[in-house]
PDB file of N, CA and C in Angstrom:
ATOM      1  N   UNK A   1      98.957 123.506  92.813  1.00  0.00           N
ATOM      2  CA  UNK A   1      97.797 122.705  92.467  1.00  0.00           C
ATOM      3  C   UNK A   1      98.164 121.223  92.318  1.00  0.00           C
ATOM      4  N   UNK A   2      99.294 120.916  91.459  1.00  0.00           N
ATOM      5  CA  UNK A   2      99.848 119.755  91.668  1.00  0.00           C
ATOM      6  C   UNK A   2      99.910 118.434  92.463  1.00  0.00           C
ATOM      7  N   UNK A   3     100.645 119.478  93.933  1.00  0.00           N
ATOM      8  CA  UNK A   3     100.592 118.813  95.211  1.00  0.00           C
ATOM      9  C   UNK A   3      99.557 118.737  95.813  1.00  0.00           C
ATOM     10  N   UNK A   4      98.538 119.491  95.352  1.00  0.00           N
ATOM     11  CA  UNK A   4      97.216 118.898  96.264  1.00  0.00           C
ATOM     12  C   UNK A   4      96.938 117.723  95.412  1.00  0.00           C
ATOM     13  N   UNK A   5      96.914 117.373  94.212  1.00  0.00           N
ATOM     14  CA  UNK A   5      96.170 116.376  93.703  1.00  0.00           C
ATOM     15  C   UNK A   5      97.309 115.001  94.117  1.00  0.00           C
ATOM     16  N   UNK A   6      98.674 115.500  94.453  1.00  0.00           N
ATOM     17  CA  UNK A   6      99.205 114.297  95.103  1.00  0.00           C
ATOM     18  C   UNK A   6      98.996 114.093  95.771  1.00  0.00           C
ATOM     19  N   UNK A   7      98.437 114.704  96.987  1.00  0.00           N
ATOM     20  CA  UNK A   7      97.777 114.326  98.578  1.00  0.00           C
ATOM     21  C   UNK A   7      97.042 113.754  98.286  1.00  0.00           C
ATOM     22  N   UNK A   8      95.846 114.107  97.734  1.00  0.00           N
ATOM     23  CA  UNK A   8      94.798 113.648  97.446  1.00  0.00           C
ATOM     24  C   UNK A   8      94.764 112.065  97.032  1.00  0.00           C
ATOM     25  N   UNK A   9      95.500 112.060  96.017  1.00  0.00           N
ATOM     26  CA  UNK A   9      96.054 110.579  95.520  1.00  0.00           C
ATOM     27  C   UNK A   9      96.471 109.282  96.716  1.00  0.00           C
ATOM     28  N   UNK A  10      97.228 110.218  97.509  1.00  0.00           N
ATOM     29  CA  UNK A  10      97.880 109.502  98.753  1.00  0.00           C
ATOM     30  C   UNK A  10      96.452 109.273  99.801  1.00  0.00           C
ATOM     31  N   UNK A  11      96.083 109.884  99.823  1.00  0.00           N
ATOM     32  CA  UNK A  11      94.818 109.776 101.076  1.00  0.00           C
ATOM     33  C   UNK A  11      93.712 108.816 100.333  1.00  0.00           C
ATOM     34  N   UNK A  12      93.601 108.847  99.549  1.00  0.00           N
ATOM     35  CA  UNK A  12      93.004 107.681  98.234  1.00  0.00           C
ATOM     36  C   UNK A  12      93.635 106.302  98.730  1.00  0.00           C
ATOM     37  N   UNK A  13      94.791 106.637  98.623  1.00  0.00           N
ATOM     38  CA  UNK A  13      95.659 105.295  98.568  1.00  0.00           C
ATOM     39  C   UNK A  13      95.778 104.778 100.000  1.00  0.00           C
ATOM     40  N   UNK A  14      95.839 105.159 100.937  1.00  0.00           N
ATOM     41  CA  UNK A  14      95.326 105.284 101.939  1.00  0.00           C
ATOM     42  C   UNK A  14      94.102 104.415 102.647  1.00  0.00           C
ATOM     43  N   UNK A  15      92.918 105.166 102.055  1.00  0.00           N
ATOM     44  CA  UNK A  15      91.765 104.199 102.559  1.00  0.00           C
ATOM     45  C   UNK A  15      91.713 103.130 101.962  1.00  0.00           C
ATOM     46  N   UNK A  16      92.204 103.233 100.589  1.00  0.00           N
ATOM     47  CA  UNK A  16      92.096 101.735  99.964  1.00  0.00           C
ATOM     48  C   UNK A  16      93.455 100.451 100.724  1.00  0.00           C
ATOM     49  N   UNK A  17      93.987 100.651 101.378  1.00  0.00           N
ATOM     50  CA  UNK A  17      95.085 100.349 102.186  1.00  0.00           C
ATOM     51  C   UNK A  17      94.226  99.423 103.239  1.00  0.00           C
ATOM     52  N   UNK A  18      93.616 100.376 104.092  1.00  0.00           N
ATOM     53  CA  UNK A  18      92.845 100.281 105.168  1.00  0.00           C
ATOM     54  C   UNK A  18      91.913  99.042 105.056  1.00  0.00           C
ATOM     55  N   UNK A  19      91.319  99.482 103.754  1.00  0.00           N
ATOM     56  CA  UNK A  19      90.044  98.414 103.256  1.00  0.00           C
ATOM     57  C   UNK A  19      90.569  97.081 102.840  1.00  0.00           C
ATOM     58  N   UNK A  20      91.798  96.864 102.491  1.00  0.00           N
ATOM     59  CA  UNK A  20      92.665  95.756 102.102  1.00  0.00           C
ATOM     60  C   UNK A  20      92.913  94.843 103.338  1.00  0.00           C
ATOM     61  N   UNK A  21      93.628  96.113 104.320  1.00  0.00           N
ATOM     62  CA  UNK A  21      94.078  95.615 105.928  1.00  0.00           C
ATOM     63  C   UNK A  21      92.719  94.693 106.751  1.00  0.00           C
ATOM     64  N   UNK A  22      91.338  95.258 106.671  1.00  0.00           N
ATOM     65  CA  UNK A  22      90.736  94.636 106.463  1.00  0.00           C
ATOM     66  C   UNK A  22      90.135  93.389 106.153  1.00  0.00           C
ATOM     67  N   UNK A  23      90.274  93.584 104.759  1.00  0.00           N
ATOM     68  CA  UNK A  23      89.783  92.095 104.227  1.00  0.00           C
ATOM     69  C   UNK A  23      90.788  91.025 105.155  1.00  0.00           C
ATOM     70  N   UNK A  24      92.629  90.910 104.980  1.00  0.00           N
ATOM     71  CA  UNK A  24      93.041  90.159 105.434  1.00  0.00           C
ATOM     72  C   UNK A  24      92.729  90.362 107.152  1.00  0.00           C
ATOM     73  N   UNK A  25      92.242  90.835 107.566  1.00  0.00           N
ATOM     74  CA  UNK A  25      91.786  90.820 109.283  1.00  0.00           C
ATOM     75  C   UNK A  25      90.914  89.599 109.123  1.00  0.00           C
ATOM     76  N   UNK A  26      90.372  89.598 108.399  1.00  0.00           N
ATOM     77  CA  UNK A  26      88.948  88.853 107.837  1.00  0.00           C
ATOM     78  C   UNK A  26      88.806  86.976 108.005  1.00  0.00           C
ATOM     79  N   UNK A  27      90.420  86.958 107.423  1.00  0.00           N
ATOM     80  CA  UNK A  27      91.118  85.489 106.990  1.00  0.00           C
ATOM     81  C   UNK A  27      91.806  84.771 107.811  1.00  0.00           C
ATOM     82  N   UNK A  28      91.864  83.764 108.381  1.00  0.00           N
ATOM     83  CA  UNK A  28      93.592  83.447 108.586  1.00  0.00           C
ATOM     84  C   UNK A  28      94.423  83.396 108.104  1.00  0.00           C
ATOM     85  N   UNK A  29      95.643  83.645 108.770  1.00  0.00           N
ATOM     86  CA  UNK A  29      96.708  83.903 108.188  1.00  0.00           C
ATOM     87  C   UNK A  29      97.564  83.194 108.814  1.00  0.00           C
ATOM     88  N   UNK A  30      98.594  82.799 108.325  1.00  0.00           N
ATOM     89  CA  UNK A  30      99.996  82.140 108.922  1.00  0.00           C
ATOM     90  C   UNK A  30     100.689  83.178 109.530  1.00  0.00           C
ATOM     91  N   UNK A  31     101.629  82.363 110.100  1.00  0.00           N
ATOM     92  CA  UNK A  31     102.544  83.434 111.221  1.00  0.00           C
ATOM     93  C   UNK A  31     103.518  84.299 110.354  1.00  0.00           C
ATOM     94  N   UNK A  32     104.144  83.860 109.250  1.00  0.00           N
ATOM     95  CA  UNK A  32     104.600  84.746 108.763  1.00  0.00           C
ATOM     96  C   UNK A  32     103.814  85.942 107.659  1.00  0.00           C
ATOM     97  N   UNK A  33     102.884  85.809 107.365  1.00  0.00           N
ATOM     98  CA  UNK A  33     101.626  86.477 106.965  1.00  0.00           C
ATOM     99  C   UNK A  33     101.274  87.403 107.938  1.00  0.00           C
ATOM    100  N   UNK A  34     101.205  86.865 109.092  1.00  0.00           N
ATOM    101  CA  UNK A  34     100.908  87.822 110.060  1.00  0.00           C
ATOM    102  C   UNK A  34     101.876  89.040 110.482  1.00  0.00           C
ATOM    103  N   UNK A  35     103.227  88.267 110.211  1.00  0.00           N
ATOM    104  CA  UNK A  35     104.726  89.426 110.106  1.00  0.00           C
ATOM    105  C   UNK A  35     104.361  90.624 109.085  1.00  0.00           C
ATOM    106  N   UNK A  36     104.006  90.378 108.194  1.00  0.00           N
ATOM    107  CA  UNK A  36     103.894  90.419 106.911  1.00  0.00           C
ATOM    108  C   UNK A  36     102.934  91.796 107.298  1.00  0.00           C
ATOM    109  N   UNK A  37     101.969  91.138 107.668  1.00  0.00           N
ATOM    110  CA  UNK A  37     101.158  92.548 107.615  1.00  0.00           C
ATOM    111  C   UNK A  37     100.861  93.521 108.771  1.00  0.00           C
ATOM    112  N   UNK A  38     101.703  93.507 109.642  1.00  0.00           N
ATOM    113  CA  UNK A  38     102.478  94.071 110.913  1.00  0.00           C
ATOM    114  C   UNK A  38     103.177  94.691 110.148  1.00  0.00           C
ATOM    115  N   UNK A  39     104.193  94.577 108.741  1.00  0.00           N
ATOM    116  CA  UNK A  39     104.988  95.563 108.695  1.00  0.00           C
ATOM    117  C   UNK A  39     104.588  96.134 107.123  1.00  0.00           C
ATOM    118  N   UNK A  40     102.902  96.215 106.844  1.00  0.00           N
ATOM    119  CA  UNK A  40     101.680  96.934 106.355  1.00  0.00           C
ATOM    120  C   UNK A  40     101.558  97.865 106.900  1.00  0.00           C
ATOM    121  N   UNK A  41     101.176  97.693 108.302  1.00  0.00           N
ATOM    122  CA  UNK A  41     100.414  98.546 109.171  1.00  0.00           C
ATOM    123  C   UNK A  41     101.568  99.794 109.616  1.00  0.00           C
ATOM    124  N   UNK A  42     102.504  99.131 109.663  1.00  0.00           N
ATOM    125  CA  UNK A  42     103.896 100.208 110.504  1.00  0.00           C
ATOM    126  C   UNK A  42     104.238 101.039 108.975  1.00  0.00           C
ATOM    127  N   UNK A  43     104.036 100.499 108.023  1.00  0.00           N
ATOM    128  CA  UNK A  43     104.414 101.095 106.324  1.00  0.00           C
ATOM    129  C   UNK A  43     102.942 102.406 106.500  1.00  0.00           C
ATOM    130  N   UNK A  44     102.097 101.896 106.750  1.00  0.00           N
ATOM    131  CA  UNK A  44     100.559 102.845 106.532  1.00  0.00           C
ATOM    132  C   UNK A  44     100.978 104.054 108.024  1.00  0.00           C
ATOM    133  N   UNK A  45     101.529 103.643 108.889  1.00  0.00           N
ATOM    134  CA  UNK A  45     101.876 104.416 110.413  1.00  0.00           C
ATOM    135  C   UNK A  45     102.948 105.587 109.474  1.00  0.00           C
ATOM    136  N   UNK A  46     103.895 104.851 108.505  1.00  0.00           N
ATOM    137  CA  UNK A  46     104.937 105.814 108.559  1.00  0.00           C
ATOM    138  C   UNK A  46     104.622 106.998 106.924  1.00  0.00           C
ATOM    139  N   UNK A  47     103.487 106.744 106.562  1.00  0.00           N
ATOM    140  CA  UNK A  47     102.698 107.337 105.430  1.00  0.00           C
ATOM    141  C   UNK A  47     101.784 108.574 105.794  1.00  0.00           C
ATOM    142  N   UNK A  48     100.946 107.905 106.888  1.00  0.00           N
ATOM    143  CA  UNK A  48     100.509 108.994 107.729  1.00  0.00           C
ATOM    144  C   UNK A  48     101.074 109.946 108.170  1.00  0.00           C
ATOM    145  N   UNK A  49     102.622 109.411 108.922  1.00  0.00           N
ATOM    146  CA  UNK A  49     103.044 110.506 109.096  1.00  0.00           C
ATOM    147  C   UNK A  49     103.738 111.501 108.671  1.00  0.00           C
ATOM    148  N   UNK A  50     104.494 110.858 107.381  1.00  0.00           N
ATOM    149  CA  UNK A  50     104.983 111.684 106.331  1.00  0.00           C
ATOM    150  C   UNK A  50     103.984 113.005 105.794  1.00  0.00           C
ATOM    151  N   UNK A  51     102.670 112.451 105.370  1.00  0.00           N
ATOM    152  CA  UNK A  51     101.792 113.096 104.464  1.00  0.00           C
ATOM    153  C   UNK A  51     101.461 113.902 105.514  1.00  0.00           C
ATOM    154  N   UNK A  52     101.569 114.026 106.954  1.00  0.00           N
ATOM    155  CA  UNK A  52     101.097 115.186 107.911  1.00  0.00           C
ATOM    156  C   UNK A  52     102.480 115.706 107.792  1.00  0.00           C
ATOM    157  N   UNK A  53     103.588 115.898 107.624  1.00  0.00           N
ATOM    158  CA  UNK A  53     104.761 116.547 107.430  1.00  0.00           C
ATOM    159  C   UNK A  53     104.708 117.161 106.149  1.00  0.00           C
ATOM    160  N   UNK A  54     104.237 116.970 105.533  1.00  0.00           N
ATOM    161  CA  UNK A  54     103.862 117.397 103.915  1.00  0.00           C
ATOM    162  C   UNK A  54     105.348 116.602 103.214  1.00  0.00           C
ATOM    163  N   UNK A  55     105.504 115.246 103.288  1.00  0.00           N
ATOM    164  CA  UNK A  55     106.739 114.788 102.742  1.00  0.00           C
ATOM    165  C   UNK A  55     105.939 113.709 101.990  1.00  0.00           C
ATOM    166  N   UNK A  56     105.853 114.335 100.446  1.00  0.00           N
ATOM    167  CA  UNK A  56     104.776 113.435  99.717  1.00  0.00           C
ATOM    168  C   UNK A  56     105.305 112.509  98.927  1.00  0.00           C
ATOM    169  N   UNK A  57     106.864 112.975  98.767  1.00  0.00           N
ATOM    170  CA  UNK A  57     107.476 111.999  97.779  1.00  0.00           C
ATOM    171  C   UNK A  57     107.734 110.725  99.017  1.00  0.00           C
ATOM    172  N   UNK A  58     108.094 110.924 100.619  1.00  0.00           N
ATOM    173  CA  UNK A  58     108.376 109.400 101.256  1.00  0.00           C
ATOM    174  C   UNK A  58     107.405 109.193 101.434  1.00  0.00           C
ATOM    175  N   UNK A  59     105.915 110.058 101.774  1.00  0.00           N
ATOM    176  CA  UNK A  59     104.751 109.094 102.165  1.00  0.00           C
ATOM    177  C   UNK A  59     103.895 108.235 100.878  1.00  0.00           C
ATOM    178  N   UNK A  60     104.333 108.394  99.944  1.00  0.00           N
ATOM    179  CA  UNK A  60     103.780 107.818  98.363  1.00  0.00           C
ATOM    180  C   UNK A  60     104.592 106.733  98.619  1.00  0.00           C
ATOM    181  N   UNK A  61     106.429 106.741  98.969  1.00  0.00           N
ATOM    182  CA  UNK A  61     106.507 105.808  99.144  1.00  0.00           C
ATOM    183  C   UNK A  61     105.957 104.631  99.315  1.00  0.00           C
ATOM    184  N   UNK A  62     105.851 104.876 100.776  1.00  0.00           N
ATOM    185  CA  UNK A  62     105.807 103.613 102.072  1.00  0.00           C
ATOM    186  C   UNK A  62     104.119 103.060 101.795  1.00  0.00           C
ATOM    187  N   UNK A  63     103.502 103.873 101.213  1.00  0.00           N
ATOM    188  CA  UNK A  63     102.427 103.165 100.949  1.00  0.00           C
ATOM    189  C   UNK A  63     102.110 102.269  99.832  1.00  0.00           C
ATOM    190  N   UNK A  64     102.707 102.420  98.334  1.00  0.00           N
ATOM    191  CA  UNK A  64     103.419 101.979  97.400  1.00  0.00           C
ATOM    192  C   UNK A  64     103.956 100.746  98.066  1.00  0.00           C
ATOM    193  N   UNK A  65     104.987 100.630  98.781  1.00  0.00           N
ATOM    194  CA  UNK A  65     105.746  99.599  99.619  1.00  0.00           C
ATOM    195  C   UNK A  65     104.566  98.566 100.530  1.00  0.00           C
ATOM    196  N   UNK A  66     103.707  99.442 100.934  1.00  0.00           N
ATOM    197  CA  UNK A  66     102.518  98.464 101.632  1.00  0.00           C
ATOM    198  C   UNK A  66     101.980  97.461 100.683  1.00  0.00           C
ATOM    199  N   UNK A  67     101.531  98.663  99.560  1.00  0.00           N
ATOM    200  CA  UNK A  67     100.247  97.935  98.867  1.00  0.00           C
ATOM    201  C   UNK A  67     100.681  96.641  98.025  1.00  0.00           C
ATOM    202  N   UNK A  68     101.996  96.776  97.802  1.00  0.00           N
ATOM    203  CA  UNK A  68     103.280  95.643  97.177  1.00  0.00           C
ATOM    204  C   UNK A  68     102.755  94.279  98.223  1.00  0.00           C
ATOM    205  N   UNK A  69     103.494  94.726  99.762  1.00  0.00           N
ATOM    206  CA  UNK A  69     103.120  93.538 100.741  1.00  0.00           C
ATOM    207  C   UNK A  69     101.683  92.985 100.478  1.00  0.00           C
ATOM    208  N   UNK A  70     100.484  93.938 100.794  1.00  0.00           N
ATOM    209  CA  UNK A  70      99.352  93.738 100.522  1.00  0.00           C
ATOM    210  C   UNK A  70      99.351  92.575  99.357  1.00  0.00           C
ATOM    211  N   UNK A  71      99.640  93.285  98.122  1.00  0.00           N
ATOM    212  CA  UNK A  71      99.525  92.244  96.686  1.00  0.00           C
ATOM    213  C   UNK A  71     100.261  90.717  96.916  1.00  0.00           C
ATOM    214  N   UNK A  72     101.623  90.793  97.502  1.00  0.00           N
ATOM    215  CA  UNK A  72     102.671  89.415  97.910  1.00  0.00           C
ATOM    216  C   UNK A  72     101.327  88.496  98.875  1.00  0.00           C
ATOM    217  N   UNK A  73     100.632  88.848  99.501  1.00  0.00           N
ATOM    218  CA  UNK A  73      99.882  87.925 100.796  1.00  0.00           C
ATOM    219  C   UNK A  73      99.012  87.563  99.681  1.00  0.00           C
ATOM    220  N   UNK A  74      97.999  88.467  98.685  1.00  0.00           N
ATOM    221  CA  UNK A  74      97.487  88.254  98.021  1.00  0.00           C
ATOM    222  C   UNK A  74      97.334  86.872  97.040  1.00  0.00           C
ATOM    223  N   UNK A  75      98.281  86.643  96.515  1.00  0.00           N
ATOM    224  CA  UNK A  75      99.378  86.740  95.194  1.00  0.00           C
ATOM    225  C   UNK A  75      99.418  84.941  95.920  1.00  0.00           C
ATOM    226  N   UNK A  76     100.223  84.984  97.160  1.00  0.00           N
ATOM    227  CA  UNK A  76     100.626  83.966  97.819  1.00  0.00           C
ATOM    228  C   UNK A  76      99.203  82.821  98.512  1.00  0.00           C
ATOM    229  N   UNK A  77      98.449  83.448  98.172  1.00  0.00           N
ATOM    230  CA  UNK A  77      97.109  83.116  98.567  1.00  0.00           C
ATOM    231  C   UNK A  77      95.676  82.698  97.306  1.00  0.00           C
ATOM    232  N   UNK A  78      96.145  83.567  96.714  1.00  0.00           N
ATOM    233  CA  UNK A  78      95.812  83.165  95.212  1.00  0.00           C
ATOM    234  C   UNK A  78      94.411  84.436  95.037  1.00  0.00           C
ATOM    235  N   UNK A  79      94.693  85.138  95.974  1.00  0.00           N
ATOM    236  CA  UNK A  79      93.241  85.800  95.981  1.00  0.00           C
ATOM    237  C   UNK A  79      93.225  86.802  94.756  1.00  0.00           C
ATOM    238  N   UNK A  80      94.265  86.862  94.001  1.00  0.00           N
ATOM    239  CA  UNK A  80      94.399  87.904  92.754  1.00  0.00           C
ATOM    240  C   UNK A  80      94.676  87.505  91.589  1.00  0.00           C
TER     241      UNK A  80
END
């Protein structure tokens, strides 16, 4: 029961990822901003595919690790 409510958590974390990826689609961004969230998107690629492997402790990771980048562009931007 556990591990479903960690999936669950992760697939949560997930769309809210998406909806973030988003907003900055939204903005301009500088070139290294743009690095930046190229290696968002490859962090959210390698989450997906964990959580279809059922590997919940690396796909909590890498998304954890996104939403960090996410917050740094943020953060660096003043939007938070």
């Amino acid at each position: 029961m556990e591990e479903i409510k960690e999936k669950k958590r992760i697939e949560v974390d997930i769309d809210n990822l998406k909806e973030s990826i988003e907003e900055l689609n939204n903005i301009k961004l500088n070139e290294k901003e743009n690095e930046i969230l190229e290696k968002i998107k490859t962090y959210l690629e390698d989450c997906e595919y964990y959580l279809k492997k059922n590997d919940l402790f690396t796909s909590f990771g890498c998304i954890t690790y996104a939403h960090g980048l996410i917050d740094a562009i943020k953060i660096n931007r003043s939007l938070i």
